[in-house]
N, C-alpha and C. Protein backbone atom coordinates (compact mmCIF):
# COMPACT_ATOMS: atom_id res chain seq x y z
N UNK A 1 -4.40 10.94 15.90
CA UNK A 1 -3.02 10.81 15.49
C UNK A 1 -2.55 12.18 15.01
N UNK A 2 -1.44 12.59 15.51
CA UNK A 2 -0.86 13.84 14.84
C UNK A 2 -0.62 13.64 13.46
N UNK A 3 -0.14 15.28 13.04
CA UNK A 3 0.13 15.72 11.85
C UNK A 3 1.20 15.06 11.71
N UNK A 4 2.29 15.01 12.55
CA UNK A 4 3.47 14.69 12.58
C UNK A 4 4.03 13.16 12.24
N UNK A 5 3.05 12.28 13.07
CA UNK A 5 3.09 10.99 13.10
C UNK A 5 2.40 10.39 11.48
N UNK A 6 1.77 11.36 11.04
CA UNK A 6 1.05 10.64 9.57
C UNK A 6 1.82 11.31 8.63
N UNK A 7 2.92 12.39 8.84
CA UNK A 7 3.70 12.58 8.19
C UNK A 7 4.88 11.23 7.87
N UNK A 8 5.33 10.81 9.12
CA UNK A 8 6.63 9.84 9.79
C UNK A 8 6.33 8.63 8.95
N UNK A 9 4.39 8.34 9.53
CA UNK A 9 3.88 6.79 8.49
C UNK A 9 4.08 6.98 6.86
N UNK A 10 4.08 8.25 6.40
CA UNK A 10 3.69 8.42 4.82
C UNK A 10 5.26 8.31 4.56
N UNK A 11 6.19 8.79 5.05
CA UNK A 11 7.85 8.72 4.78
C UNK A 11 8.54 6.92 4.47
N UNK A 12 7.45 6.74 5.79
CA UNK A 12 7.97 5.51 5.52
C UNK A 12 7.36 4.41 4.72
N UNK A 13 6.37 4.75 4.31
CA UNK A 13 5.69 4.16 2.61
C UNK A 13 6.04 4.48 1.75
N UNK A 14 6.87 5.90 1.72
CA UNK A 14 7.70 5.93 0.43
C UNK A 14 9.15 5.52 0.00
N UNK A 15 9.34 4.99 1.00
CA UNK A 15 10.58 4.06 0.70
C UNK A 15 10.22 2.53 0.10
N UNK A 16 8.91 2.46 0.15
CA UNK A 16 8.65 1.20 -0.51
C UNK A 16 8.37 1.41 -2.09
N UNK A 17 8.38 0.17 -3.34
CA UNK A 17 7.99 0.89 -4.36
C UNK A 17 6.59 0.62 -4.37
N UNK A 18 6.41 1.70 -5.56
CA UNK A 18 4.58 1.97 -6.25
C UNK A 18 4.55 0.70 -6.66
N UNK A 19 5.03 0.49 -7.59
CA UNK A 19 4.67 -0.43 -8.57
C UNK A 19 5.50 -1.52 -8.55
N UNK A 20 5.04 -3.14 -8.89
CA UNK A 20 5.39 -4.27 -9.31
C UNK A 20 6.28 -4.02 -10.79
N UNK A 21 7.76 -5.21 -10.28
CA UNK A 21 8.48 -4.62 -11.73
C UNK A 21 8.25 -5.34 -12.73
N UNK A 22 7.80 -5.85 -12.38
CA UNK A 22 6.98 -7.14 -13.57
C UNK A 22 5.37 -6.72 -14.17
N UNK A 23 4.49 -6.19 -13.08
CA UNK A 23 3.22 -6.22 -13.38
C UNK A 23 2.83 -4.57 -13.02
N UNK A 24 3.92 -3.41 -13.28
CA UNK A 24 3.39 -2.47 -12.73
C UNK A 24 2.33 -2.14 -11.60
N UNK A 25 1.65 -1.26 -12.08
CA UNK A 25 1.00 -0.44 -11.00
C UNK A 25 -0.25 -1.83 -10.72
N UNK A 26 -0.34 -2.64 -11.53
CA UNK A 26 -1.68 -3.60 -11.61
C UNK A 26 -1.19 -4.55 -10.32
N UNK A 27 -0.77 -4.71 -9.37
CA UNK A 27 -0.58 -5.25 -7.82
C UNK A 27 -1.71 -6.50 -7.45
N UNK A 28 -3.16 -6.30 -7.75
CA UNK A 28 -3.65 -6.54 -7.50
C UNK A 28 -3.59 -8.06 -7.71
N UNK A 29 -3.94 -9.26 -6.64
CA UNK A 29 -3.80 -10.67 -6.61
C UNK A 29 -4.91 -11.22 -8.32
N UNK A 30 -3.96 -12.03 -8.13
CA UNK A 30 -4.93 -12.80 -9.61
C UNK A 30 -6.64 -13.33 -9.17
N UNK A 31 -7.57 -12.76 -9.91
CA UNK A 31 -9.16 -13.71 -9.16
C UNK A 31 -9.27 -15.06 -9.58
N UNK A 32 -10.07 -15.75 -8.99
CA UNK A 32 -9.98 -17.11 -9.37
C UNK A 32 -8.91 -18.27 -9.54
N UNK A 33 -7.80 -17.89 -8.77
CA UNK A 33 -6.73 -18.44 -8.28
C UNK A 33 -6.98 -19.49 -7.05
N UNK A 34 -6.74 -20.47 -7.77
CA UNK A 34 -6.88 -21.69 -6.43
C UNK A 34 -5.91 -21.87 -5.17
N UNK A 35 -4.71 -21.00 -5.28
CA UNK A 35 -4.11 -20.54 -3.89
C UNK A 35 -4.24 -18.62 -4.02
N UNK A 36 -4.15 -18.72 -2.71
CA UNK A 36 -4.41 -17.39 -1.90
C UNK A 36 -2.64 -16.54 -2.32
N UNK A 37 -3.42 -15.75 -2.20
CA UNK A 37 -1.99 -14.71 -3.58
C UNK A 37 -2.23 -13.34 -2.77
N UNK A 38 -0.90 -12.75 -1.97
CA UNK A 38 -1.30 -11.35 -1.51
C UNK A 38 -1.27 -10.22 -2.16
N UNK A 39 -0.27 -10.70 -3.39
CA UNK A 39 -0.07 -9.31 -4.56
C UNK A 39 -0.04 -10.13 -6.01
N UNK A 40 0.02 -9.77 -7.04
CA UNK A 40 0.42 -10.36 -8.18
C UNK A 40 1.40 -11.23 -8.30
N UNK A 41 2.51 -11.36 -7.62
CA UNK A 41 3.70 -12.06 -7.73
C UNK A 41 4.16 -11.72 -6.10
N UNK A 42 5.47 -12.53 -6.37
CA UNK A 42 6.07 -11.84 -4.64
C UNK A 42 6.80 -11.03 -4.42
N UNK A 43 7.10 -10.52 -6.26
CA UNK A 43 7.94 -9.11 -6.34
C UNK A 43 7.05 -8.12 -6.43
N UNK A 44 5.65 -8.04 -6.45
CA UNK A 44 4.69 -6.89 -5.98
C UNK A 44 4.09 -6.81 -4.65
N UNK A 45 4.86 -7.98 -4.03
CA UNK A 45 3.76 -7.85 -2.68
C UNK A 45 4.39 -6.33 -1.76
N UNK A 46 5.75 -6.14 -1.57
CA UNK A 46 5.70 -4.70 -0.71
C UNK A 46 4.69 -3.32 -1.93
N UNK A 47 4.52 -3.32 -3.10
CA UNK A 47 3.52 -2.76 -3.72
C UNK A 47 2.33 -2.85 -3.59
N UNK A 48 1.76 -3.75 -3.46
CA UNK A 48 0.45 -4.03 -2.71
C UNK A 48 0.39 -3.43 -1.39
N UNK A 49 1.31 -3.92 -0.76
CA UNK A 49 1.36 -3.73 0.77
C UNK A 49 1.21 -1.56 0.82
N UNK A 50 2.02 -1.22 0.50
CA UNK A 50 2.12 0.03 0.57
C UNK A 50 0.87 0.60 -0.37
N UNK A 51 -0.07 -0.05 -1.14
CA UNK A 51 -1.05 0.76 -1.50
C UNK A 51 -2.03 0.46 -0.79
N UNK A 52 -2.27 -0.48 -0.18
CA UNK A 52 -3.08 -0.83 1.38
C UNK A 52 -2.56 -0.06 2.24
N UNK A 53 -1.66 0.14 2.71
CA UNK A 53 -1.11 0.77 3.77
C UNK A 53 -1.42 2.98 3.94
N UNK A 54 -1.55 3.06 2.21
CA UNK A 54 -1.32 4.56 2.30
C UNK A 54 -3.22 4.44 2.34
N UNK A 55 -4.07 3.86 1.65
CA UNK A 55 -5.73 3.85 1.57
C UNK A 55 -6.10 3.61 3.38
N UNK A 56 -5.31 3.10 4.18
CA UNK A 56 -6.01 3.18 5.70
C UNK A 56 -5.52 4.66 5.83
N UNK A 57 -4.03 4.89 5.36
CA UNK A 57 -3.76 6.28 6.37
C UNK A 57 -4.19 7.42 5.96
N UNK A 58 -4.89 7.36 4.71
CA UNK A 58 -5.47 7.94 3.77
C UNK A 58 -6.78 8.54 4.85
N UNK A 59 -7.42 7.19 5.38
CA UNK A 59 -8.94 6.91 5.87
C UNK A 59 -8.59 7.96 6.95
N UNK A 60 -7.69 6.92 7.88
CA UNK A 60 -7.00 8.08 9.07
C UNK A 60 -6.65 9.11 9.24
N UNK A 61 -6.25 9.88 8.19
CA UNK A 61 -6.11 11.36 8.33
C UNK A 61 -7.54 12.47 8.26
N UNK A 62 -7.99 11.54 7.42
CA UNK A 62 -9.54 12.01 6.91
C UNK A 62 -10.73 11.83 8.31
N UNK A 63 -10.31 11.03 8.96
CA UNK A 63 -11.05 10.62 10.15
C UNK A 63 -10.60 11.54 11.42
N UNK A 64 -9.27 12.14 11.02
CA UNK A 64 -8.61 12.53 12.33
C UNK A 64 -8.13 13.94 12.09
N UNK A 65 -8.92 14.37 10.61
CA UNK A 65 -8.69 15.72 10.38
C UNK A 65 -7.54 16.11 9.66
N UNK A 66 -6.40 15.53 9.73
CA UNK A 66 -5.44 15.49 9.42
C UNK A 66 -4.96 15.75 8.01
N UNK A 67 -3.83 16.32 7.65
CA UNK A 67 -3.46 16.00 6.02
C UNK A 67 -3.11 16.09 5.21
């Protein structure tokens, strides 16, 4: 993947927010929850999502030299 294109992906993770406005930076699903939970609430899930999202492209740049 180019420089360019992991530039384009990182632009567009930063239009999402960091943090949950309720539960800050803590995103992470509740443990031991008897339903399946993708972020803390459903006002952290694009926060979750985008700190998953930057840890692959993270992997990917690192894999592809990139950075």
């Amino acid at each position: 993947m180019a420089s360019e294109q992991l530039r384009t992906i990182r632009a567009a993770l930063d239009s999402l927010p960091a943090q949950c406005i309720y539960h800050g930076e803590n995103t992470e699903p509740p443990s031991g929850s008897l339903l399946w939970r993708e972020a803390c609430c459903d006002t952290g899930i694009p926060a979750q999502r985008r700190k998953l999202a930057e840890q692959a492209l993270d992997q990917v740049a690192v894999t592809h030299g990139a950075g």
